[in-house]
Structures are given as structure tokens and as C-alpha cells.
PDB file of N, CA and C in Angstrom:
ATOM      1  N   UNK A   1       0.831  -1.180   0.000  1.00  0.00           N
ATOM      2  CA  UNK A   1       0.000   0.000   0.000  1.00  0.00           C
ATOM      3  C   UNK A   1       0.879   1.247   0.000  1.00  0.00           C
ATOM      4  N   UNK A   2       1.459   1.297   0.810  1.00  0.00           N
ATOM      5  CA  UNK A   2       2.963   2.176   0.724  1.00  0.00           C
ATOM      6  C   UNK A   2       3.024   2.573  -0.193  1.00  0.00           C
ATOM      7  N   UNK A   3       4.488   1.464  -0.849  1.00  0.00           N
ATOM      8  CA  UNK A   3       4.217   1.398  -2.249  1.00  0.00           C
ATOM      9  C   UNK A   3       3.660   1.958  -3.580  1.00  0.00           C
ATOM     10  N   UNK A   4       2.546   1.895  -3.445  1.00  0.00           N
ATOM     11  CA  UNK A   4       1.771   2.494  -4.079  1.00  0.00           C
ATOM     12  C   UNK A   4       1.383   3.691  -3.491  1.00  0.00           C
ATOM     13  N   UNK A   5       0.578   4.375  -3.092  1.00  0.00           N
ATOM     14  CA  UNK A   5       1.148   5.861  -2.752  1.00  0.00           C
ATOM     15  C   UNK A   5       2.206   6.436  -2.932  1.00  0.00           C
ATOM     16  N   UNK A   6       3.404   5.790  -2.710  1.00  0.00           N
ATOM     17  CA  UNK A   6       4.745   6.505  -3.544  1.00  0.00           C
ATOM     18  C   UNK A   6       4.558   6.603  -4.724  1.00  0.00           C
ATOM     19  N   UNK A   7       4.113   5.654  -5.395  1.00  0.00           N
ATOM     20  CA  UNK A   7       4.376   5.663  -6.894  1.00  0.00           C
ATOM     21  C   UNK A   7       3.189   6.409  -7.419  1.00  0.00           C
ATOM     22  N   UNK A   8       2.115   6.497  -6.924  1.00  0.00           N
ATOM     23  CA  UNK A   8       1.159   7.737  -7.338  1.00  0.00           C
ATOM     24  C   UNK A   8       1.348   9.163  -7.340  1.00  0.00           C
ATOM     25  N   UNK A   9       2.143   9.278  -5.798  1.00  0.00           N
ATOM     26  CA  UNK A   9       3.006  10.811  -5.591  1.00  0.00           C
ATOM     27  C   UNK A   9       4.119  11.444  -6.473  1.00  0.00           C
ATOM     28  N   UNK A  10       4.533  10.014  -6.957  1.00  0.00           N
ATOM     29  CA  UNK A  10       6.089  10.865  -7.864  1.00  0.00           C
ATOM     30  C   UNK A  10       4.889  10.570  -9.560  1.00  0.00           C
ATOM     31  N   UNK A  11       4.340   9.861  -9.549  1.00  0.00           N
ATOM     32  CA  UNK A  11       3.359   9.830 -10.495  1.00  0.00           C
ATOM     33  C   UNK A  11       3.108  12.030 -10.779  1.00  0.00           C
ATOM     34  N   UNK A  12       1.992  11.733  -9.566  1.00  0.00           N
ATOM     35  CA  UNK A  12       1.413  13.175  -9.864  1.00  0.00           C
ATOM     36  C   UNK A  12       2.587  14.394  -9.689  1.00  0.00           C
ATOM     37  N   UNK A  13       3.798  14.417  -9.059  1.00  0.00           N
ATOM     38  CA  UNK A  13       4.620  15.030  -9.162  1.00  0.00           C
ATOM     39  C   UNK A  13       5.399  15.067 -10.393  1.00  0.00           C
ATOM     40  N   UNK A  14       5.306  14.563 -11.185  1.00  0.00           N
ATOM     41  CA  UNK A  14       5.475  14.470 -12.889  1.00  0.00           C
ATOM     42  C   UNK A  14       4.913  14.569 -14.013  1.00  0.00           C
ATOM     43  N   UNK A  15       3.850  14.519 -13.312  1.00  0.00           N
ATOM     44  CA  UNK A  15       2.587  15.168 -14.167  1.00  0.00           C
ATOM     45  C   UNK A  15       2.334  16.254 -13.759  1.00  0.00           C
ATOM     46  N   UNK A  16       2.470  16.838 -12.713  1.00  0.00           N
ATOM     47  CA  UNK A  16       2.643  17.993 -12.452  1.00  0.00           C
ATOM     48  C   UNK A  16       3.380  18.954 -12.918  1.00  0.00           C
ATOM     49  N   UNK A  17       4.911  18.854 -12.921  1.00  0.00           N
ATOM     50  CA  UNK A  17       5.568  19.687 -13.786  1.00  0.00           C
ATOM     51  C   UNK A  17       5.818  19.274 -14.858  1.00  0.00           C
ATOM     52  N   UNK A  18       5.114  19.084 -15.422  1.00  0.00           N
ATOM     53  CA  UNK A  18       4.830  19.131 -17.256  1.00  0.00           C
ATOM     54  C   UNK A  18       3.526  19.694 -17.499  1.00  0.00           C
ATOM     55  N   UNK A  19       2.223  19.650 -16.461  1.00  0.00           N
ATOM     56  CA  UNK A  19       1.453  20.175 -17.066  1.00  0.00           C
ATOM     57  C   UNK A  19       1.359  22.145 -16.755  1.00  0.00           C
ATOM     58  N   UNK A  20       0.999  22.766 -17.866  1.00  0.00           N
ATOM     59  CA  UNK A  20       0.549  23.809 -17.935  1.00  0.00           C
ATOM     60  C   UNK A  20      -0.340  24.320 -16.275  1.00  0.00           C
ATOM     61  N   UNK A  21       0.063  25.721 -15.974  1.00  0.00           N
ATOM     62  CA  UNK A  21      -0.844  25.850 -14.860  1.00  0.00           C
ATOM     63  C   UNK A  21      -2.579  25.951 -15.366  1.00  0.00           C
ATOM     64  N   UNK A  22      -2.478  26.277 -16.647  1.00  0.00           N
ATOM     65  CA  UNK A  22      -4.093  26.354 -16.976  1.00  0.00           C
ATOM     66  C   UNK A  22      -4.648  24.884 -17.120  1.00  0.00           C
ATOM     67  N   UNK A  23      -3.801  24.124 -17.676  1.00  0.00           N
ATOM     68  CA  UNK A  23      -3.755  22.813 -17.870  1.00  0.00           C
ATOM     69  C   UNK A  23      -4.198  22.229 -16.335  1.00  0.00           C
ATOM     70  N   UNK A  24      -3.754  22.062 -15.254  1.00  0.00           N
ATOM     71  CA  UNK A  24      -3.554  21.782 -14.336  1.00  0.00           C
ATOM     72  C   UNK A  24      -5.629  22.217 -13.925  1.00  0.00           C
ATOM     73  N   UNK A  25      -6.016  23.456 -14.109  1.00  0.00           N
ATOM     74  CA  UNK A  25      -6.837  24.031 -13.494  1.00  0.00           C
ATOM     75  C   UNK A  25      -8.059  23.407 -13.884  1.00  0.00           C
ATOM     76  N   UNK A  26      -7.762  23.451 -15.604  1.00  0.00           N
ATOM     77  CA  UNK A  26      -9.032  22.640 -16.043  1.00  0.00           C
ATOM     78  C   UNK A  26      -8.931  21.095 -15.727  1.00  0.00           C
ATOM     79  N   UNK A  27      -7.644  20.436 -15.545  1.00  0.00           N
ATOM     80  CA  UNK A  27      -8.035  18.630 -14.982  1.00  0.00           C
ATOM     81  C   UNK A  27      -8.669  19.554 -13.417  1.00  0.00           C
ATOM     82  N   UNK A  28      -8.492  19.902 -12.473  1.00  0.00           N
ATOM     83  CA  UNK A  28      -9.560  20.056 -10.970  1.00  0.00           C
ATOM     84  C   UNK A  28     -10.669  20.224 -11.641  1.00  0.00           C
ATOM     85  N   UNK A  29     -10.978  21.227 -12.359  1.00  0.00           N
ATOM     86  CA  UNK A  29     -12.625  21.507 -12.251  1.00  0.00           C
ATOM     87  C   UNK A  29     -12.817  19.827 -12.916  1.00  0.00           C
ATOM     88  N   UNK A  30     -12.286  19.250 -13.825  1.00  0.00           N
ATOM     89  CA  UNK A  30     -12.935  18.134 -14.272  1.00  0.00           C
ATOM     90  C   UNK A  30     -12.978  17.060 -12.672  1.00  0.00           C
ATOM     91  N   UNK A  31     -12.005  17.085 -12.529  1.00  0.00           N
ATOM     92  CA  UNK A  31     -11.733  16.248 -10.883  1.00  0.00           C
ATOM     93  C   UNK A  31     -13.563  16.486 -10.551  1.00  0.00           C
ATOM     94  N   UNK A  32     -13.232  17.855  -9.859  1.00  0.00           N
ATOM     95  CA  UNK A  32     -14.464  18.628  -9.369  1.00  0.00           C
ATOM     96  C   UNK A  32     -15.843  17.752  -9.615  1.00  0.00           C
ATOM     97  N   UNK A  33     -16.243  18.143 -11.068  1.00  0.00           N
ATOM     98  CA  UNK A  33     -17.085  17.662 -11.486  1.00  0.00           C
ATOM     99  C   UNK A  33     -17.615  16.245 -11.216  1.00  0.00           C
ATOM    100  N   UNK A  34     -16.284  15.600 -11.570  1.00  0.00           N
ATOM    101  CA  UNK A  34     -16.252  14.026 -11.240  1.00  0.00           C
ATOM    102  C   UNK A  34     -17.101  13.477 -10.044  1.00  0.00           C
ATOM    103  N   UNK A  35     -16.478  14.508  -9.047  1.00  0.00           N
ATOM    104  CA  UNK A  35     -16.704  14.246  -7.731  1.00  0.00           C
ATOM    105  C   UNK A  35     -17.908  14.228  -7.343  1.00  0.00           C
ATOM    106  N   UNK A  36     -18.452  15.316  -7.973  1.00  0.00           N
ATOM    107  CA  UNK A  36     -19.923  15.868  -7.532  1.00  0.00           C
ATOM    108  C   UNK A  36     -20.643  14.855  -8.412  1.00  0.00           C
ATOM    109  N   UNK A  37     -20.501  14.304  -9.048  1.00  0.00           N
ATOM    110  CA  UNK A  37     -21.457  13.166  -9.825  1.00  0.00           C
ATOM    111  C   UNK A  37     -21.225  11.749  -9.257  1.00  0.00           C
ATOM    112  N   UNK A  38     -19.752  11.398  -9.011  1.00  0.00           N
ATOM    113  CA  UNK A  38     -19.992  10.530  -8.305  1.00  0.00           C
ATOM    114  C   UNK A  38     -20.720  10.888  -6.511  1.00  0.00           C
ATOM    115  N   UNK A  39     -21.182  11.709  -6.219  1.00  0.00           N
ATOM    116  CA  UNK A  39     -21.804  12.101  -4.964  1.00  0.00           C
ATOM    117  C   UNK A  39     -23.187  12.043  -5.294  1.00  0.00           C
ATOM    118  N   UNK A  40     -23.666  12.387  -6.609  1.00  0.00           N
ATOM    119  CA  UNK A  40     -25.064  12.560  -7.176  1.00  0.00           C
ATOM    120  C   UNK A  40     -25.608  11.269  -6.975  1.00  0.00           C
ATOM    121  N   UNK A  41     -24.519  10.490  -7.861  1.00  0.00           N
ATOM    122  CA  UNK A  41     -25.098   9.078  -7.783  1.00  0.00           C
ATOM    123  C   UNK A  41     -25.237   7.883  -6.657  1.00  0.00           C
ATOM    124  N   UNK A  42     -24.209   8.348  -5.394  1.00  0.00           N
ATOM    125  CA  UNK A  42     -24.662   7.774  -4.255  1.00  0.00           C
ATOM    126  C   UNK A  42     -25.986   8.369  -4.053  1.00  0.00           C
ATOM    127  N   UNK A  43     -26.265   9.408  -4.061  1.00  0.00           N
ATOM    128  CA  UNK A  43     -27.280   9.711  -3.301  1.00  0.00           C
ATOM    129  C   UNK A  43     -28.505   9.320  -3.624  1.00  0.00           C
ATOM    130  N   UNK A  44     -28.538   8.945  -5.584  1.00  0.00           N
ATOM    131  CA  UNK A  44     -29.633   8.498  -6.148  1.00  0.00           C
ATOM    132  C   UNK A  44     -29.229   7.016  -6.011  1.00  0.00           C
ATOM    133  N   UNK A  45     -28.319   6.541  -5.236  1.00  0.00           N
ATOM    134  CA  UNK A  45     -28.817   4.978  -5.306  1.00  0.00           C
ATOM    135  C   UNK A  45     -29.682   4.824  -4.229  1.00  0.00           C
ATOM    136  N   UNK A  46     -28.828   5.593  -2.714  1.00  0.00           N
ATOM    137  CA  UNK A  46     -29.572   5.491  -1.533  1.00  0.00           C
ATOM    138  C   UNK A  46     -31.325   5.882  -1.394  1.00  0.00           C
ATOM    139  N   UNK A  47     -31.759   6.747  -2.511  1.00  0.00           N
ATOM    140  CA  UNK A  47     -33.018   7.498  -2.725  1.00  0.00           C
ATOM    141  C   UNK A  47     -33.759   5.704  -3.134  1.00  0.00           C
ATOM    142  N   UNK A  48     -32.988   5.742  -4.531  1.00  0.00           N
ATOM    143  CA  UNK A  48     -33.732   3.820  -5.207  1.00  0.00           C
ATOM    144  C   UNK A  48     -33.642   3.022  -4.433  1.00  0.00           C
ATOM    145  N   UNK A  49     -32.946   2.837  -3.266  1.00  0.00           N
ATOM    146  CA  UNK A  49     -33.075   1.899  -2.317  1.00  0.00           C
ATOM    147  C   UNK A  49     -33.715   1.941  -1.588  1.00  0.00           C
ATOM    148  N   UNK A  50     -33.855   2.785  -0.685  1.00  0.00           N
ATOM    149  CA  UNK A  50     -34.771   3.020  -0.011  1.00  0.00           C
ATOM    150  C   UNK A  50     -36.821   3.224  -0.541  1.00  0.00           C
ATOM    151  N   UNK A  51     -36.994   3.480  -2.398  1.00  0.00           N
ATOM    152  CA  UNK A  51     -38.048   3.107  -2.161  1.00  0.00           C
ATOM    153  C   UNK A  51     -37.979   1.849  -2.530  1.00  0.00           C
ATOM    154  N   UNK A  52     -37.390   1.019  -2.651  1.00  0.00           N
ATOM    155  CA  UNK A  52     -37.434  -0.900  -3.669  1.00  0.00           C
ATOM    156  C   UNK A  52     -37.733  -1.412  -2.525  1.00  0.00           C
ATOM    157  N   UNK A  53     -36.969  -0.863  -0.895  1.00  0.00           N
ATOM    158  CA  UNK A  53     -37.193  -1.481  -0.094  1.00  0.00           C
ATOM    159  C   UNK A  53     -38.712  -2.059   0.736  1.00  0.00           C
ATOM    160  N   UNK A  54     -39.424  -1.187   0.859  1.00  0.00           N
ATOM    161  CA  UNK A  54     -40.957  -1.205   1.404  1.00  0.00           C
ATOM    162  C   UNK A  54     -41.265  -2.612   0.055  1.00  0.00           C
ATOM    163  N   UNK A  55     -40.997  -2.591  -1.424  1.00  0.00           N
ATOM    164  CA  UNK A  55     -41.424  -3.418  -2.266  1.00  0.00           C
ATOM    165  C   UNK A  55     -40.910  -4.469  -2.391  1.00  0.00           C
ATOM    166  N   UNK A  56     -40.104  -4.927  -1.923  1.00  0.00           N
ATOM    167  CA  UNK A  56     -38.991  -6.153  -1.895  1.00  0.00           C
ATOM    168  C   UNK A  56     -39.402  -6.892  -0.585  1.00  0.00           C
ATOM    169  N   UNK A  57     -39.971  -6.101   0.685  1.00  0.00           N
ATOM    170  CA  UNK A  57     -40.446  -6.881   1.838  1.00  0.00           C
ATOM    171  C   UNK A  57     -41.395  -7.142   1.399  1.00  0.00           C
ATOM    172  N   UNK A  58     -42.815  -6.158   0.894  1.00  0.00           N
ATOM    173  CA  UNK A  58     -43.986  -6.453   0.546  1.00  0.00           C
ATOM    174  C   UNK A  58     -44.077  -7.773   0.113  1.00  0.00           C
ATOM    175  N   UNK A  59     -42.753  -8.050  -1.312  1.00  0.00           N
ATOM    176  CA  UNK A  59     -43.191  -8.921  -2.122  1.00  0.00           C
ATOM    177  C   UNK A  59     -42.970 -10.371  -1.135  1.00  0.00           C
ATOM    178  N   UNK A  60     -41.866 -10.338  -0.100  1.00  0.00           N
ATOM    179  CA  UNK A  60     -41.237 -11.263   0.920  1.00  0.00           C
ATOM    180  C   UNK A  60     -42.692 -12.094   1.245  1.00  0.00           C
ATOM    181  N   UNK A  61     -43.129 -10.949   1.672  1.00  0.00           N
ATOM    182  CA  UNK A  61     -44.638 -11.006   3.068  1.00  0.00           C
ATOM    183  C   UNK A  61     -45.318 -12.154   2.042  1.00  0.00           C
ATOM    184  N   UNK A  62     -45.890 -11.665   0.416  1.00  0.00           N
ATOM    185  CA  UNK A  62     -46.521 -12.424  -0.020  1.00  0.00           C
ATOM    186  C   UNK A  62     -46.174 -13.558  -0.523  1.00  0.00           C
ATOM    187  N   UNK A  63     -45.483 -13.648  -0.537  1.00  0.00           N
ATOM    188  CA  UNK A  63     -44.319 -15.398  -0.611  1.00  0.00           C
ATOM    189  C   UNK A  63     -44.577 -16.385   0.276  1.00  0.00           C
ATOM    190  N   UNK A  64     -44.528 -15.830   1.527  1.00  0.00           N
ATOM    191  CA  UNK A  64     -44.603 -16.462   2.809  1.00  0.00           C
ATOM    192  C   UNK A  64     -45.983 -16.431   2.797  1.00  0.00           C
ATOM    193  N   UNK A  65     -46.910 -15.625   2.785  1.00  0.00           N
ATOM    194  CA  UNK A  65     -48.524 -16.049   2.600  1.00  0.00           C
ATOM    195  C   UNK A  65     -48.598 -17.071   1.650  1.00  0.00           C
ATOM    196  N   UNK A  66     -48.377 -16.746   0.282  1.00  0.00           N
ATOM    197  CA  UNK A  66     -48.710 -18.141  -0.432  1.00  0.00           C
ATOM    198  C   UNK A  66     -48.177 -19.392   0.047  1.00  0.00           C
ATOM    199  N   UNK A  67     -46.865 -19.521   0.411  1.00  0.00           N
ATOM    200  CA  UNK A  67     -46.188 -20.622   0.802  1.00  0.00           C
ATOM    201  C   UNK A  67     -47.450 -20.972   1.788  1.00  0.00           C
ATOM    202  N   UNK A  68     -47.209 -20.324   3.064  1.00  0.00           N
ATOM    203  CA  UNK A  68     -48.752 -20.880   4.044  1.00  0.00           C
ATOM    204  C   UNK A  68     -49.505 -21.211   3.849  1.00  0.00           C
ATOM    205  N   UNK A  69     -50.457 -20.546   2.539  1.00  0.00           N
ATOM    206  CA  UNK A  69     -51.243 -21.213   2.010  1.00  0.00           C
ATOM    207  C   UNK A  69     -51.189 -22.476   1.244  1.00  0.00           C
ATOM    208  N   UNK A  70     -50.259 -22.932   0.502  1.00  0.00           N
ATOM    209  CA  UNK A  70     -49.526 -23.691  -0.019  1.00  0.00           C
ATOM    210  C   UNK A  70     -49.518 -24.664   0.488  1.00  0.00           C
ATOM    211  N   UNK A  71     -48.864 -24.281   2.045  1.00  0.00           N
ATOM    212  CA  UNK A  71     -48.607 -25.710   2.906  1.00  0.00           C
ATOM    213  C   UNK A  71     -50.296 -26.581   3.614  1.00  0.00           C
ATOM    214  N   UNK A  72     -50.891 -25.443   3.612  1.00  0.00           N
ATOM    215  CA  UNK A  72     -52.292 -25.568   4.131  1.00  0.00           C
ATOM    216  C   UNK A  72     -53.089 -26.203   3.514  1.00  0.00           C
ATOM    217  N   UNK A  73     -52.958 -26.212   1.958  1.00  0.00           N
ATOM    218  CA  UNK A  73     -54.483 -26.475   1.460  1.00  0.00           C
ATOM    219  C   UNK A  73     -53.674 -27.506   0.515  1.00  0.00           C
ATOM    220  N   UNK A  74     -54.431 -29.337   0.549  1.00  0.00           N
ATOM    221  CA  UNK A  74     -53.770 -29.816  -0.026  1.00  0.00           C
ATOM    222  C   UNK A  74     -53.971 -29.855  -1.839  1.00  0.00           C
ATOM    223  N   UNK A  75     -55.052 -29.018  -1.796  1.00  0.00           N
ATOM    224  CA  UNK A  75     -55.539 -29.240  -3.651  1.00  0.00           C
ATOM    225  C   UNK A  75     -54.464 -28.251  -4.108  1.00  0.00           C
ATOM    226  N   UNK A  76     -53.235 -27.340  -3.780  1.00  0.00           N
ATOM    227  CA  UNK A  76     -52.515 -26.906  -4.350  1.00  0.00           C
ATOM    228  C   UNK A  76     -51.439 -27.785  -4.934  1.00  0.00           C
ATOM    229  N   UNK A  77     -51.182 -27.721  -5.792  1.00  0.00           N
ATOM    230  CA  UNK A  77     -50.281 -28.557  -6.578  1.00  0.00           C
ATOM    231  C   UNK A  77     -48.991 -27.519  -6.952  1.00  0.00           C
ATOM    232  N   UNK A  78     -47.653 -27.991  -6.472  1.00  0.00           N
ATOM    233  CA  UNK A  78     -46.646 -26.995  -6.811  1.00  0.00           C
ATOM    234  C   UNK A  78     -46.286 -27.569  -7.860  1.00  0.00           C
ATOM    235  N   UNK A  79     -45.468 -26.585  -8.074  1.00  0.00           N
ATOM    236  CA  UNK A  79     -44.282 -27.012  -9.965  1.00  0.00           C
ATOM    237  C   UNK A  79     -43.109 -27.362  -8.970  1.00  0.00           C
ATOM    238  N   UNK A  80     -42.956 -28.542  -9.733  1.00  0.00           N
ATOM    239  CA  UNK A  80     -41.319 -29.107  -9.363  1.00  0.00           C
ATOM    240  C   UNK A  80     -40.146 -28.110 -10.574  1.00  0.00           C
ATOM    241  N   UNK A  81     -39.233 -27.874  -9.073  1.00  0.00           N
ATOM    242  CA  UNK A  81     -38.327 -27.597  -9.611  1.00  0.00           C
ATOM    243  C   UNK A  81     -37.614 -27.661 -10.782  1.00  0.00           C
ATOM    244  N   UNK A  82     -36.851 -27.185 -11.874  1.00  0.00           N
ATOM    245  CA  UNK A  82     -35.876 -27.229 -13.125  1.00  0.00           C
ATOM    246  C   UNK A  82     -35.097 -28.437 -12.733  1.00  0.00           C
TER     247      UNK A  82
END
């Protein structure tokens, strides 16, 4: 791990003095940008998760009802497995 952090540091320290200071300014704002989208998109996963969730138990609940029912009533006939 070390290691690597060194070699990223003399990395960006070499890319550093070669690039242009304007050069330099426009890769941050792109950084920037980056950042804020990858932040967008946590936030829209945590948003999709949170509503799938209420629908993913719902669907749980009715699984377990049919199964009950299932186990209960013998004129149900299941499908055998693949």
C-alpha cells in the first residue's frame, strides 16, 4: 500500500511539472465535477433503495402467505423444480 502511494506521488509530481498551470486548473474543475457526480449518484442509489425497499419486503410477506397457504391447502399442486 505504501508502495503504491509513492508511486502515485512521484506519479502526480510528474505530471505535475509538465502540465501547464491552466492545464492543471481545467483537470480540478474536471476532478471537481467528477466528484460531484460521483456524490449525485450515491445519493440516487440510496433514494432507489430506499423506495425498492418497502417493495422487496412487501413482495417477501406475499411469498410467505402463499407458501402458508400452499402448505395448508392440499388441492394446491406446486411445480417441481428445473
Amino acid at each position: 500500500m505504501r508502495e503504491l502511494f509513492y508511486r502515485m506521488r512521484d506519479l502526480h509530481d510528474r505530471i505535475s511539472a509538465r502540465l501547464h498551470q491552466d492545464d492543471l486548473h481545467a483537470l480540478n474543475a474536471r476532478v471537481s465535477w467528477l466528484e460531484e457526480r460521483v456524490h449525485d449518484l450515491e445519493e440516487q442509489r440510496r433514494r432507489v433503495k430506499a423506495q425498492a425497499e418497502p417493495v422487496i419486503q412487501e413482495h417477501l410477506e406475499n411469498v410467505d402467505i402463499a407458501d402458508s397457504i400452499a402448505d395448508s391447502d392440499p388441492t394446491v399442486t406446486r411445480l417441481r423444480p428445473r
